[in-house]
C-alpha atoms as a PDB file:
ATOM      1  CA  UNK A   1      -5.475  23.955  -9.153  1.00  0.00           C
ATOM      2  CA  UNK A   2      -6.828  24.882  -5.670  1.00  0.00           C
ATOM      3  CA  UNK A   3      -5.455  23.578  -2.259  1.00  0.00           C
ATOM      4  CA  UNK A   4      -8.643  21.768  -1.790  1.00  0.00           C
ATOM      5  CA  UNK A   5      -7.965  19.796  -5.276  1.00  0.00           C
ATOM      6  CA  UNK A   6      -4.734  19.089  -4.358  1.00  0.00           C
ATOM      7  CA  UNK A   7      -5.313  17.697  -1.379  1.00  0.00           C
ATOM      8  CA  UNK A   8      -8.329  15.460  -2.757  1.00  0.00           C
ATOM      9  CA  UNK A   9      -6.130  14.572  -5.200  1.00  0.00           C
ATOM     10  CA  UNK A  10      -3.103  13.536  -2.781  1.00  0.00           C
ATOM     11  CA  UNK A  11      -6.179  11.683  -0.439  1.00  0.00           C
ATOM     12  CA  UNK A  12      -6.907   9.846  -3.874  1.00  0.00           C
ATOM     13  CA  UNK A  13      -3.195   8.541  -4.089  1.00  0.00           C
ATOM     14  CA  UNK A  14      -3.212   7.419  -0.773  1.00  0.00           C
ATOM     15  CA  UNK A  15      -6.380   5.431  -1.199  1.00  0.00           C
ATOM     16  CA  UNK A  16      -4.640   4.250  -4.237  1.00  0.00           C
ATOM     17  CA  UNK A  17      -1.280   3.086  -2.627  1.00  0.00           C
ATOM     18  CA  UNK A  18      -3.444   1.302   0.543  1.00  0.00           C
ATOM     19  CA  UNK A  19      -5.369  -0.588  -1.822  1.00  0.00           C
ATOM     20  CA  UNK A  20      -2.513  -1.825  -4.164  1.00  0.00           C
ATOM     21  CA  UNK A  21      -0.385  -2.493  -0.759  1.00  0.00           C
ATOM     22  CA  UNK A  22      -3.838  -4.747   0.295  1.00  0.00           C
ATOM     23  CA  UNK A  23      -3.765  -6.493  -3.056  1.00  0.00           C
ATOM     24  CA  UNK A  24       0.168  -6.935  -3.086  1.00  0.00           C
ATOM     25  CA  UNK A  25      -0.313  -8.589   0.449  1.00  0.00           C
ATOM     26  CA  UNK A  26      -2.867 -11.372  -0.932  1.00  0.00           C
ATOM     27  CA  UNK A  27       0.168 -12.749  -3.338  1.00  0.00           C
ATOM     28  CA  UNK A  28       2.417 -13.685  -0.747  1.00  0.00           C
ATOM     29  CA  UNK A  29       1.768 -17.611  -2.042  1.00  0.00           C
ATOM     30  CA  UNK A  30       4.070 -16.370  -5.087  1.00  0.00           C
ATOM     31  CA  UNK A  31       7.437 -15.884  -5.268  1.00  0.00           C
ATOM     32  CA  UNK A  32       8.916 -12.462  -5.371  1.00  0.00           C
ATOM     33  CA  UNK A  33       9.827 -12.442  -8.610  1.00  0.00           C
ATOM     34  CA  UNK A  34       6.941 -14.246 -10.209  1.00  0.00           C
ATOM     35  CA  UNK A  35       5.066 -10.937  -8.419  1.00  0.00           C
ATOM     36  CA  UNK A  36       7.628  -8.542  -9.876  1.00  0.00           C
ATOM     37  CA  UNK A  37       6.844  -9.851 -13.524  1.00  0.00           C
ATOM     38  CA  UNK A  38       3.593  -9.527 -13.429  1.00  0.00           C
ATOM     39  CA  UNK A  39       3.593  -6.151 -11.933  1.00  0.00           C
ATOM     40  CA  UNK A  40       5.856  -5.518 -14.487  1.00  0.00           C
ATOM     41  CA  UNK A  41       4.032  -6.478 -17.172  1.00  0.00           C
ATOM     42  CA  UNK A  42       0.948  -4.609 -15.847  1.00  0.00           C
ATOM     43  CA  UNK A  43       2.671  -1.403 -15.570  1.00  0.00           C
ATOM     44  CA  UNK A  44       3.650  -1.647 -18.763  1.00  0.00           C
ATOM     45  CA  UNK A  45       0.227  -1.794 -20.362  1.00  0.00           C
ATOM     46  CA  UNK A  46      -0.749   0.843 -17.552  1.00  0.00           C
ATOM     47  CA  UNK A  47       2.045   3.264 -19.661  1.00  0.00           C
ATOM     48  CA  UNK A  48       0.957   2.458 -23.085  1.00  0.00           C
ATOM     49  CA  UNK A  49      -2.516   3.210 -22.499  1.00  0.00           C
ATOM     50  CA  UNK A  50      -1.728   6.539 -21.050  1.00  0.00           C
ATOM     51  CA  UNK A  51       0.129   6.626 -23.999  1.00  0.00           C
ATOM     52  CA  UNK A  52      -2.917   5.663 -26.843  1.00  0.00           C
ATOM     53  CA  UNK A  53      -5.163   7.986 -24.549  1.00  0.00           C
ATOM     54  CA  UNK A  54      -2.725  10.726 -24.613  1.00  0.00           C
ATOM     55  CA  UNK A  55      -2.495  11.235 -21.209  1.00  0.00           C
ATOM     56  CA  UNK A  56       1.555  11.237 -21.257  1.00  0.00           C
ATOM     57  CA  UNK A  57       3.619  11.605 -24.046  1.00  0.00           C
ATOM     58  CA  UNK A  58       6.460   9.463 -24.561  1.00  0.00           C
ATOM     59  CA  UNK A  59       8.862  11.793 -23.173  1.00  0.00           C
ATOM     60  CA  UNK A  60       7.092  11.619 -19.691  1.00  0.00           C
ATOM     61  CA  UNK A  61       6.660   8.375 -20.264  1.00  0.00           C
ATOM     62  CA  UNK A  62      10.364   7.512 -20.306  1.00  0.00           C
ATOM     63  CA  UNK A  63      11.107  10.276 -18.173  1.00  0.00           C
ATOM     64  CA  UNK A  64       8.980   8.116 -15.748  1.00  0.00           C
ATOM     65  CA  UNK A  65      11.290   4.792 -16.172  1.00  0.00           C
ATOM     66  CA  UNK A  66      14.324   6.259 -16.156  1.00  0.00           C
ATOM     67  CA  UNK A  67      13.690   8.052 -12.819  1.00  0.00           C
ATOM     68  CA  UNK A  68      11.720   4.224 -11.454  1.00  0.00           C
ATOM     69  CA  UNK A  69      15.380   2.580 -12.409  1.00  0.00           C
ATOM     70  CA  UNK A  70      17.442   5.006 -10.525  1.00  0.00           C
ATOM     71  CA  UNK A  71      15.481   5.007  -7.229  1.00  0.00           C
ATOM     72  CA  UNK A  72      15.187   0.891  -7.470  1.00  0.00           C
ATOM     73  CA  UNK A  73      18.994   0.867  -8.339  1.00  0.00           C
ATOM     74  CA  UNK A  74      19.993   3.551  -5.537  1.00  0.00           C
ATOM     75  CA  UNK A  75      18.335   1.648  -3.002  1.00  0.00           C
ATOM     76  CA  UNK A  76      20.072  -1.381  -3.977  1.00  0.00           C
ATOM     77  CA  UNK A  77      23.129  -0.239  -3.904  1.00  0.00           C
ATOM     78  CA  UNK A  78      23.616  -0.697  -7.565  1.00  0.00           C
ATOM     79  CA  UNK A  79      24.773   2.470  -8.928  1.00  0.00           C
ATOM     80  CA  UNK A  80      26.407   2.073 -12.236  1.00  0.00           C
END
Protein backbone atom coordinates (compact mmCIF):
# COMPACT_ATOMS: atom_id res chain seq x y z
CA UNK A 1 0.00 0.00 0.00
CA UNK A 2 1.45 3.44 -0.95
CA UNK A 3 1.81 6.51 1.43
CA UNK A 4 -0.72 8.25 -0.61
CA UNK A 5 -3.33 5.24 0.16
CA UNK A 6 -2.59 5.31 3.51
CA UNK A 7 -3.09 8.56 4.09
CA UNK A 8 -6.52 8.63 2.04
CA UNK A 9 -7.33 5.91 3.92
CA UNK A 10 -6.48 7.52 7.50
CA UNK A 11 -8.44 10.99 5.92
CA UNK A 12 -11.38 8.40 5.38
CA UNK A 13 -11.36 7.41 9.19
CA UNK A 14 -11.33 10.75 10.24
CA UNK A 15 -14.30 11.70 8.12
CA UNK A 16 -15.71 8.62 9.60
CA UNK A 17 -15.11 9.40 13.38
CA UNK A 18 -16.44 13.37 12.74
CA UNK A 19 -19.50 12.13 11.34
CA UNK A 20 -20.37 9.39 13.97
CA UNK A 21 -19.19 12.10 16.77
CA UNK A 22 -22.03 14.57 14.78
CA UNK A 23 -24.59 11.80 14.94
CA UNK A 24 -23.67 10.73 18.64
CA UNK A 25 -24.21 14.53 19.52
CA UNK A 26 -27.97 14.58 18.10
CA UNK A 27 -28.92 11.76 20.94
CA UNK A 28 -28.19 13.73 23.80
CA UNK A 29 -32.30 13.56 24.57
CA UNK A 30 -31.37 9.79 25.57
CA UNK A 31 -29.86 8.54 28.36
CA UNK A 32 -26.35 7.28 28.29
CA UNK A 33 -27.03 3.99 28.50
CA UNK A 34 -30.11 3.72 26.35
CA UNK A 35 -27.24 5.21 23.66
CA UNK A 36 -24.70 2.60 24.73
CA UNK A 37 -27.26 -0.30 23.88
CA UNK A 38 -28.04 0.66 20.86
CA UNK A 39 -24.57 1.32 19.77
CA UNK A 40 -24.04 -1.85 21.07
CA UNK A 41 -26.34 -3.62 19.33
CA UNK A 42 -25.31 -1.90 16.06
CA UNK A 43 -21.79 -2.83 16.36
CA UNK A 44 -22.67 -6.04 16.75
CA UNK A 45 -24.45 -6.51 13.45
CA UNK A 46 -21.56 -4.18 12.02
CA UNK A 47 -19.13 -7.48 13.16
CA UNK A 48 -21.27 -10.18 11.89
CA UNK A 49 -21.59 -8.80 8.58
CA UNK A 50 -17.92 -8.40 8.21
CA UNK A 51 -18.13 -11.70 9.30
CA UNK A 52 -20.90 -13.27 6.43
CA UNK A 53 -18.87 -10.98 3.90
CA UNK A 54 -15.64 -12.34 4.97
CA UNK A 55 -14.05 -9.34 5.60
CA UNK A 56 -12.70 -10.56 9.22
CA UNK A 57 -12.55 -13.83 10.41
CA UNK A 58 -13.65 -14.67 13.72
CA UNK A 59 -10.34 -14.57 15.19
CA UNK A 60 -10.01 -10.77 14.31
CA UNK A 61 -13.22 -10.48 15.13
CA UNK A 62 -12.75 -11.40 18.79
CA UNK A 63 -9.38 -10.23 18.73
CA UNK A 64 -11.26 -6.88 18.14
CA UNK A 65 -13.57 -7.22 21.47
CA UNK A 66 -11.24 -8.40 23.61
CA UNK A 67 -8.82 -5.50 22.92
CA UNK A 68 -12.47 -2.82 22.95
CA UNK A 69 -12.99 -4.41 26.72
CA UNK A 70 -9.56 -3.78 27.94
CA UNK A 71 -9.19 -0.14 26.78
CA UNK A 72 -13.02 0.62 28.14
CA UNK A 73 -12.03 -1.29 31.40
CA UNK A 74 -8.44 0.46 31.73
CA UNK A 75 -9.90 3.71 31.47
CA UNK A 76 -12.31 2.96 34.07
CA UNK A 77 -10.25 1.90 36.37
CA UNK A 78 -11.63 -1.56 36.32
CA UNK A 79 -8.85 -3.85 35.83
CA UNK A 80 -9.68 -7.32 36.84
Amino acid sequence: MSTQDLTAEYEAFEACLDEINDFVGTLNHYLPTTVAVGLRVHLETLLRTLLECELCTHAQAREFVRVFEREVLKEEGCDE
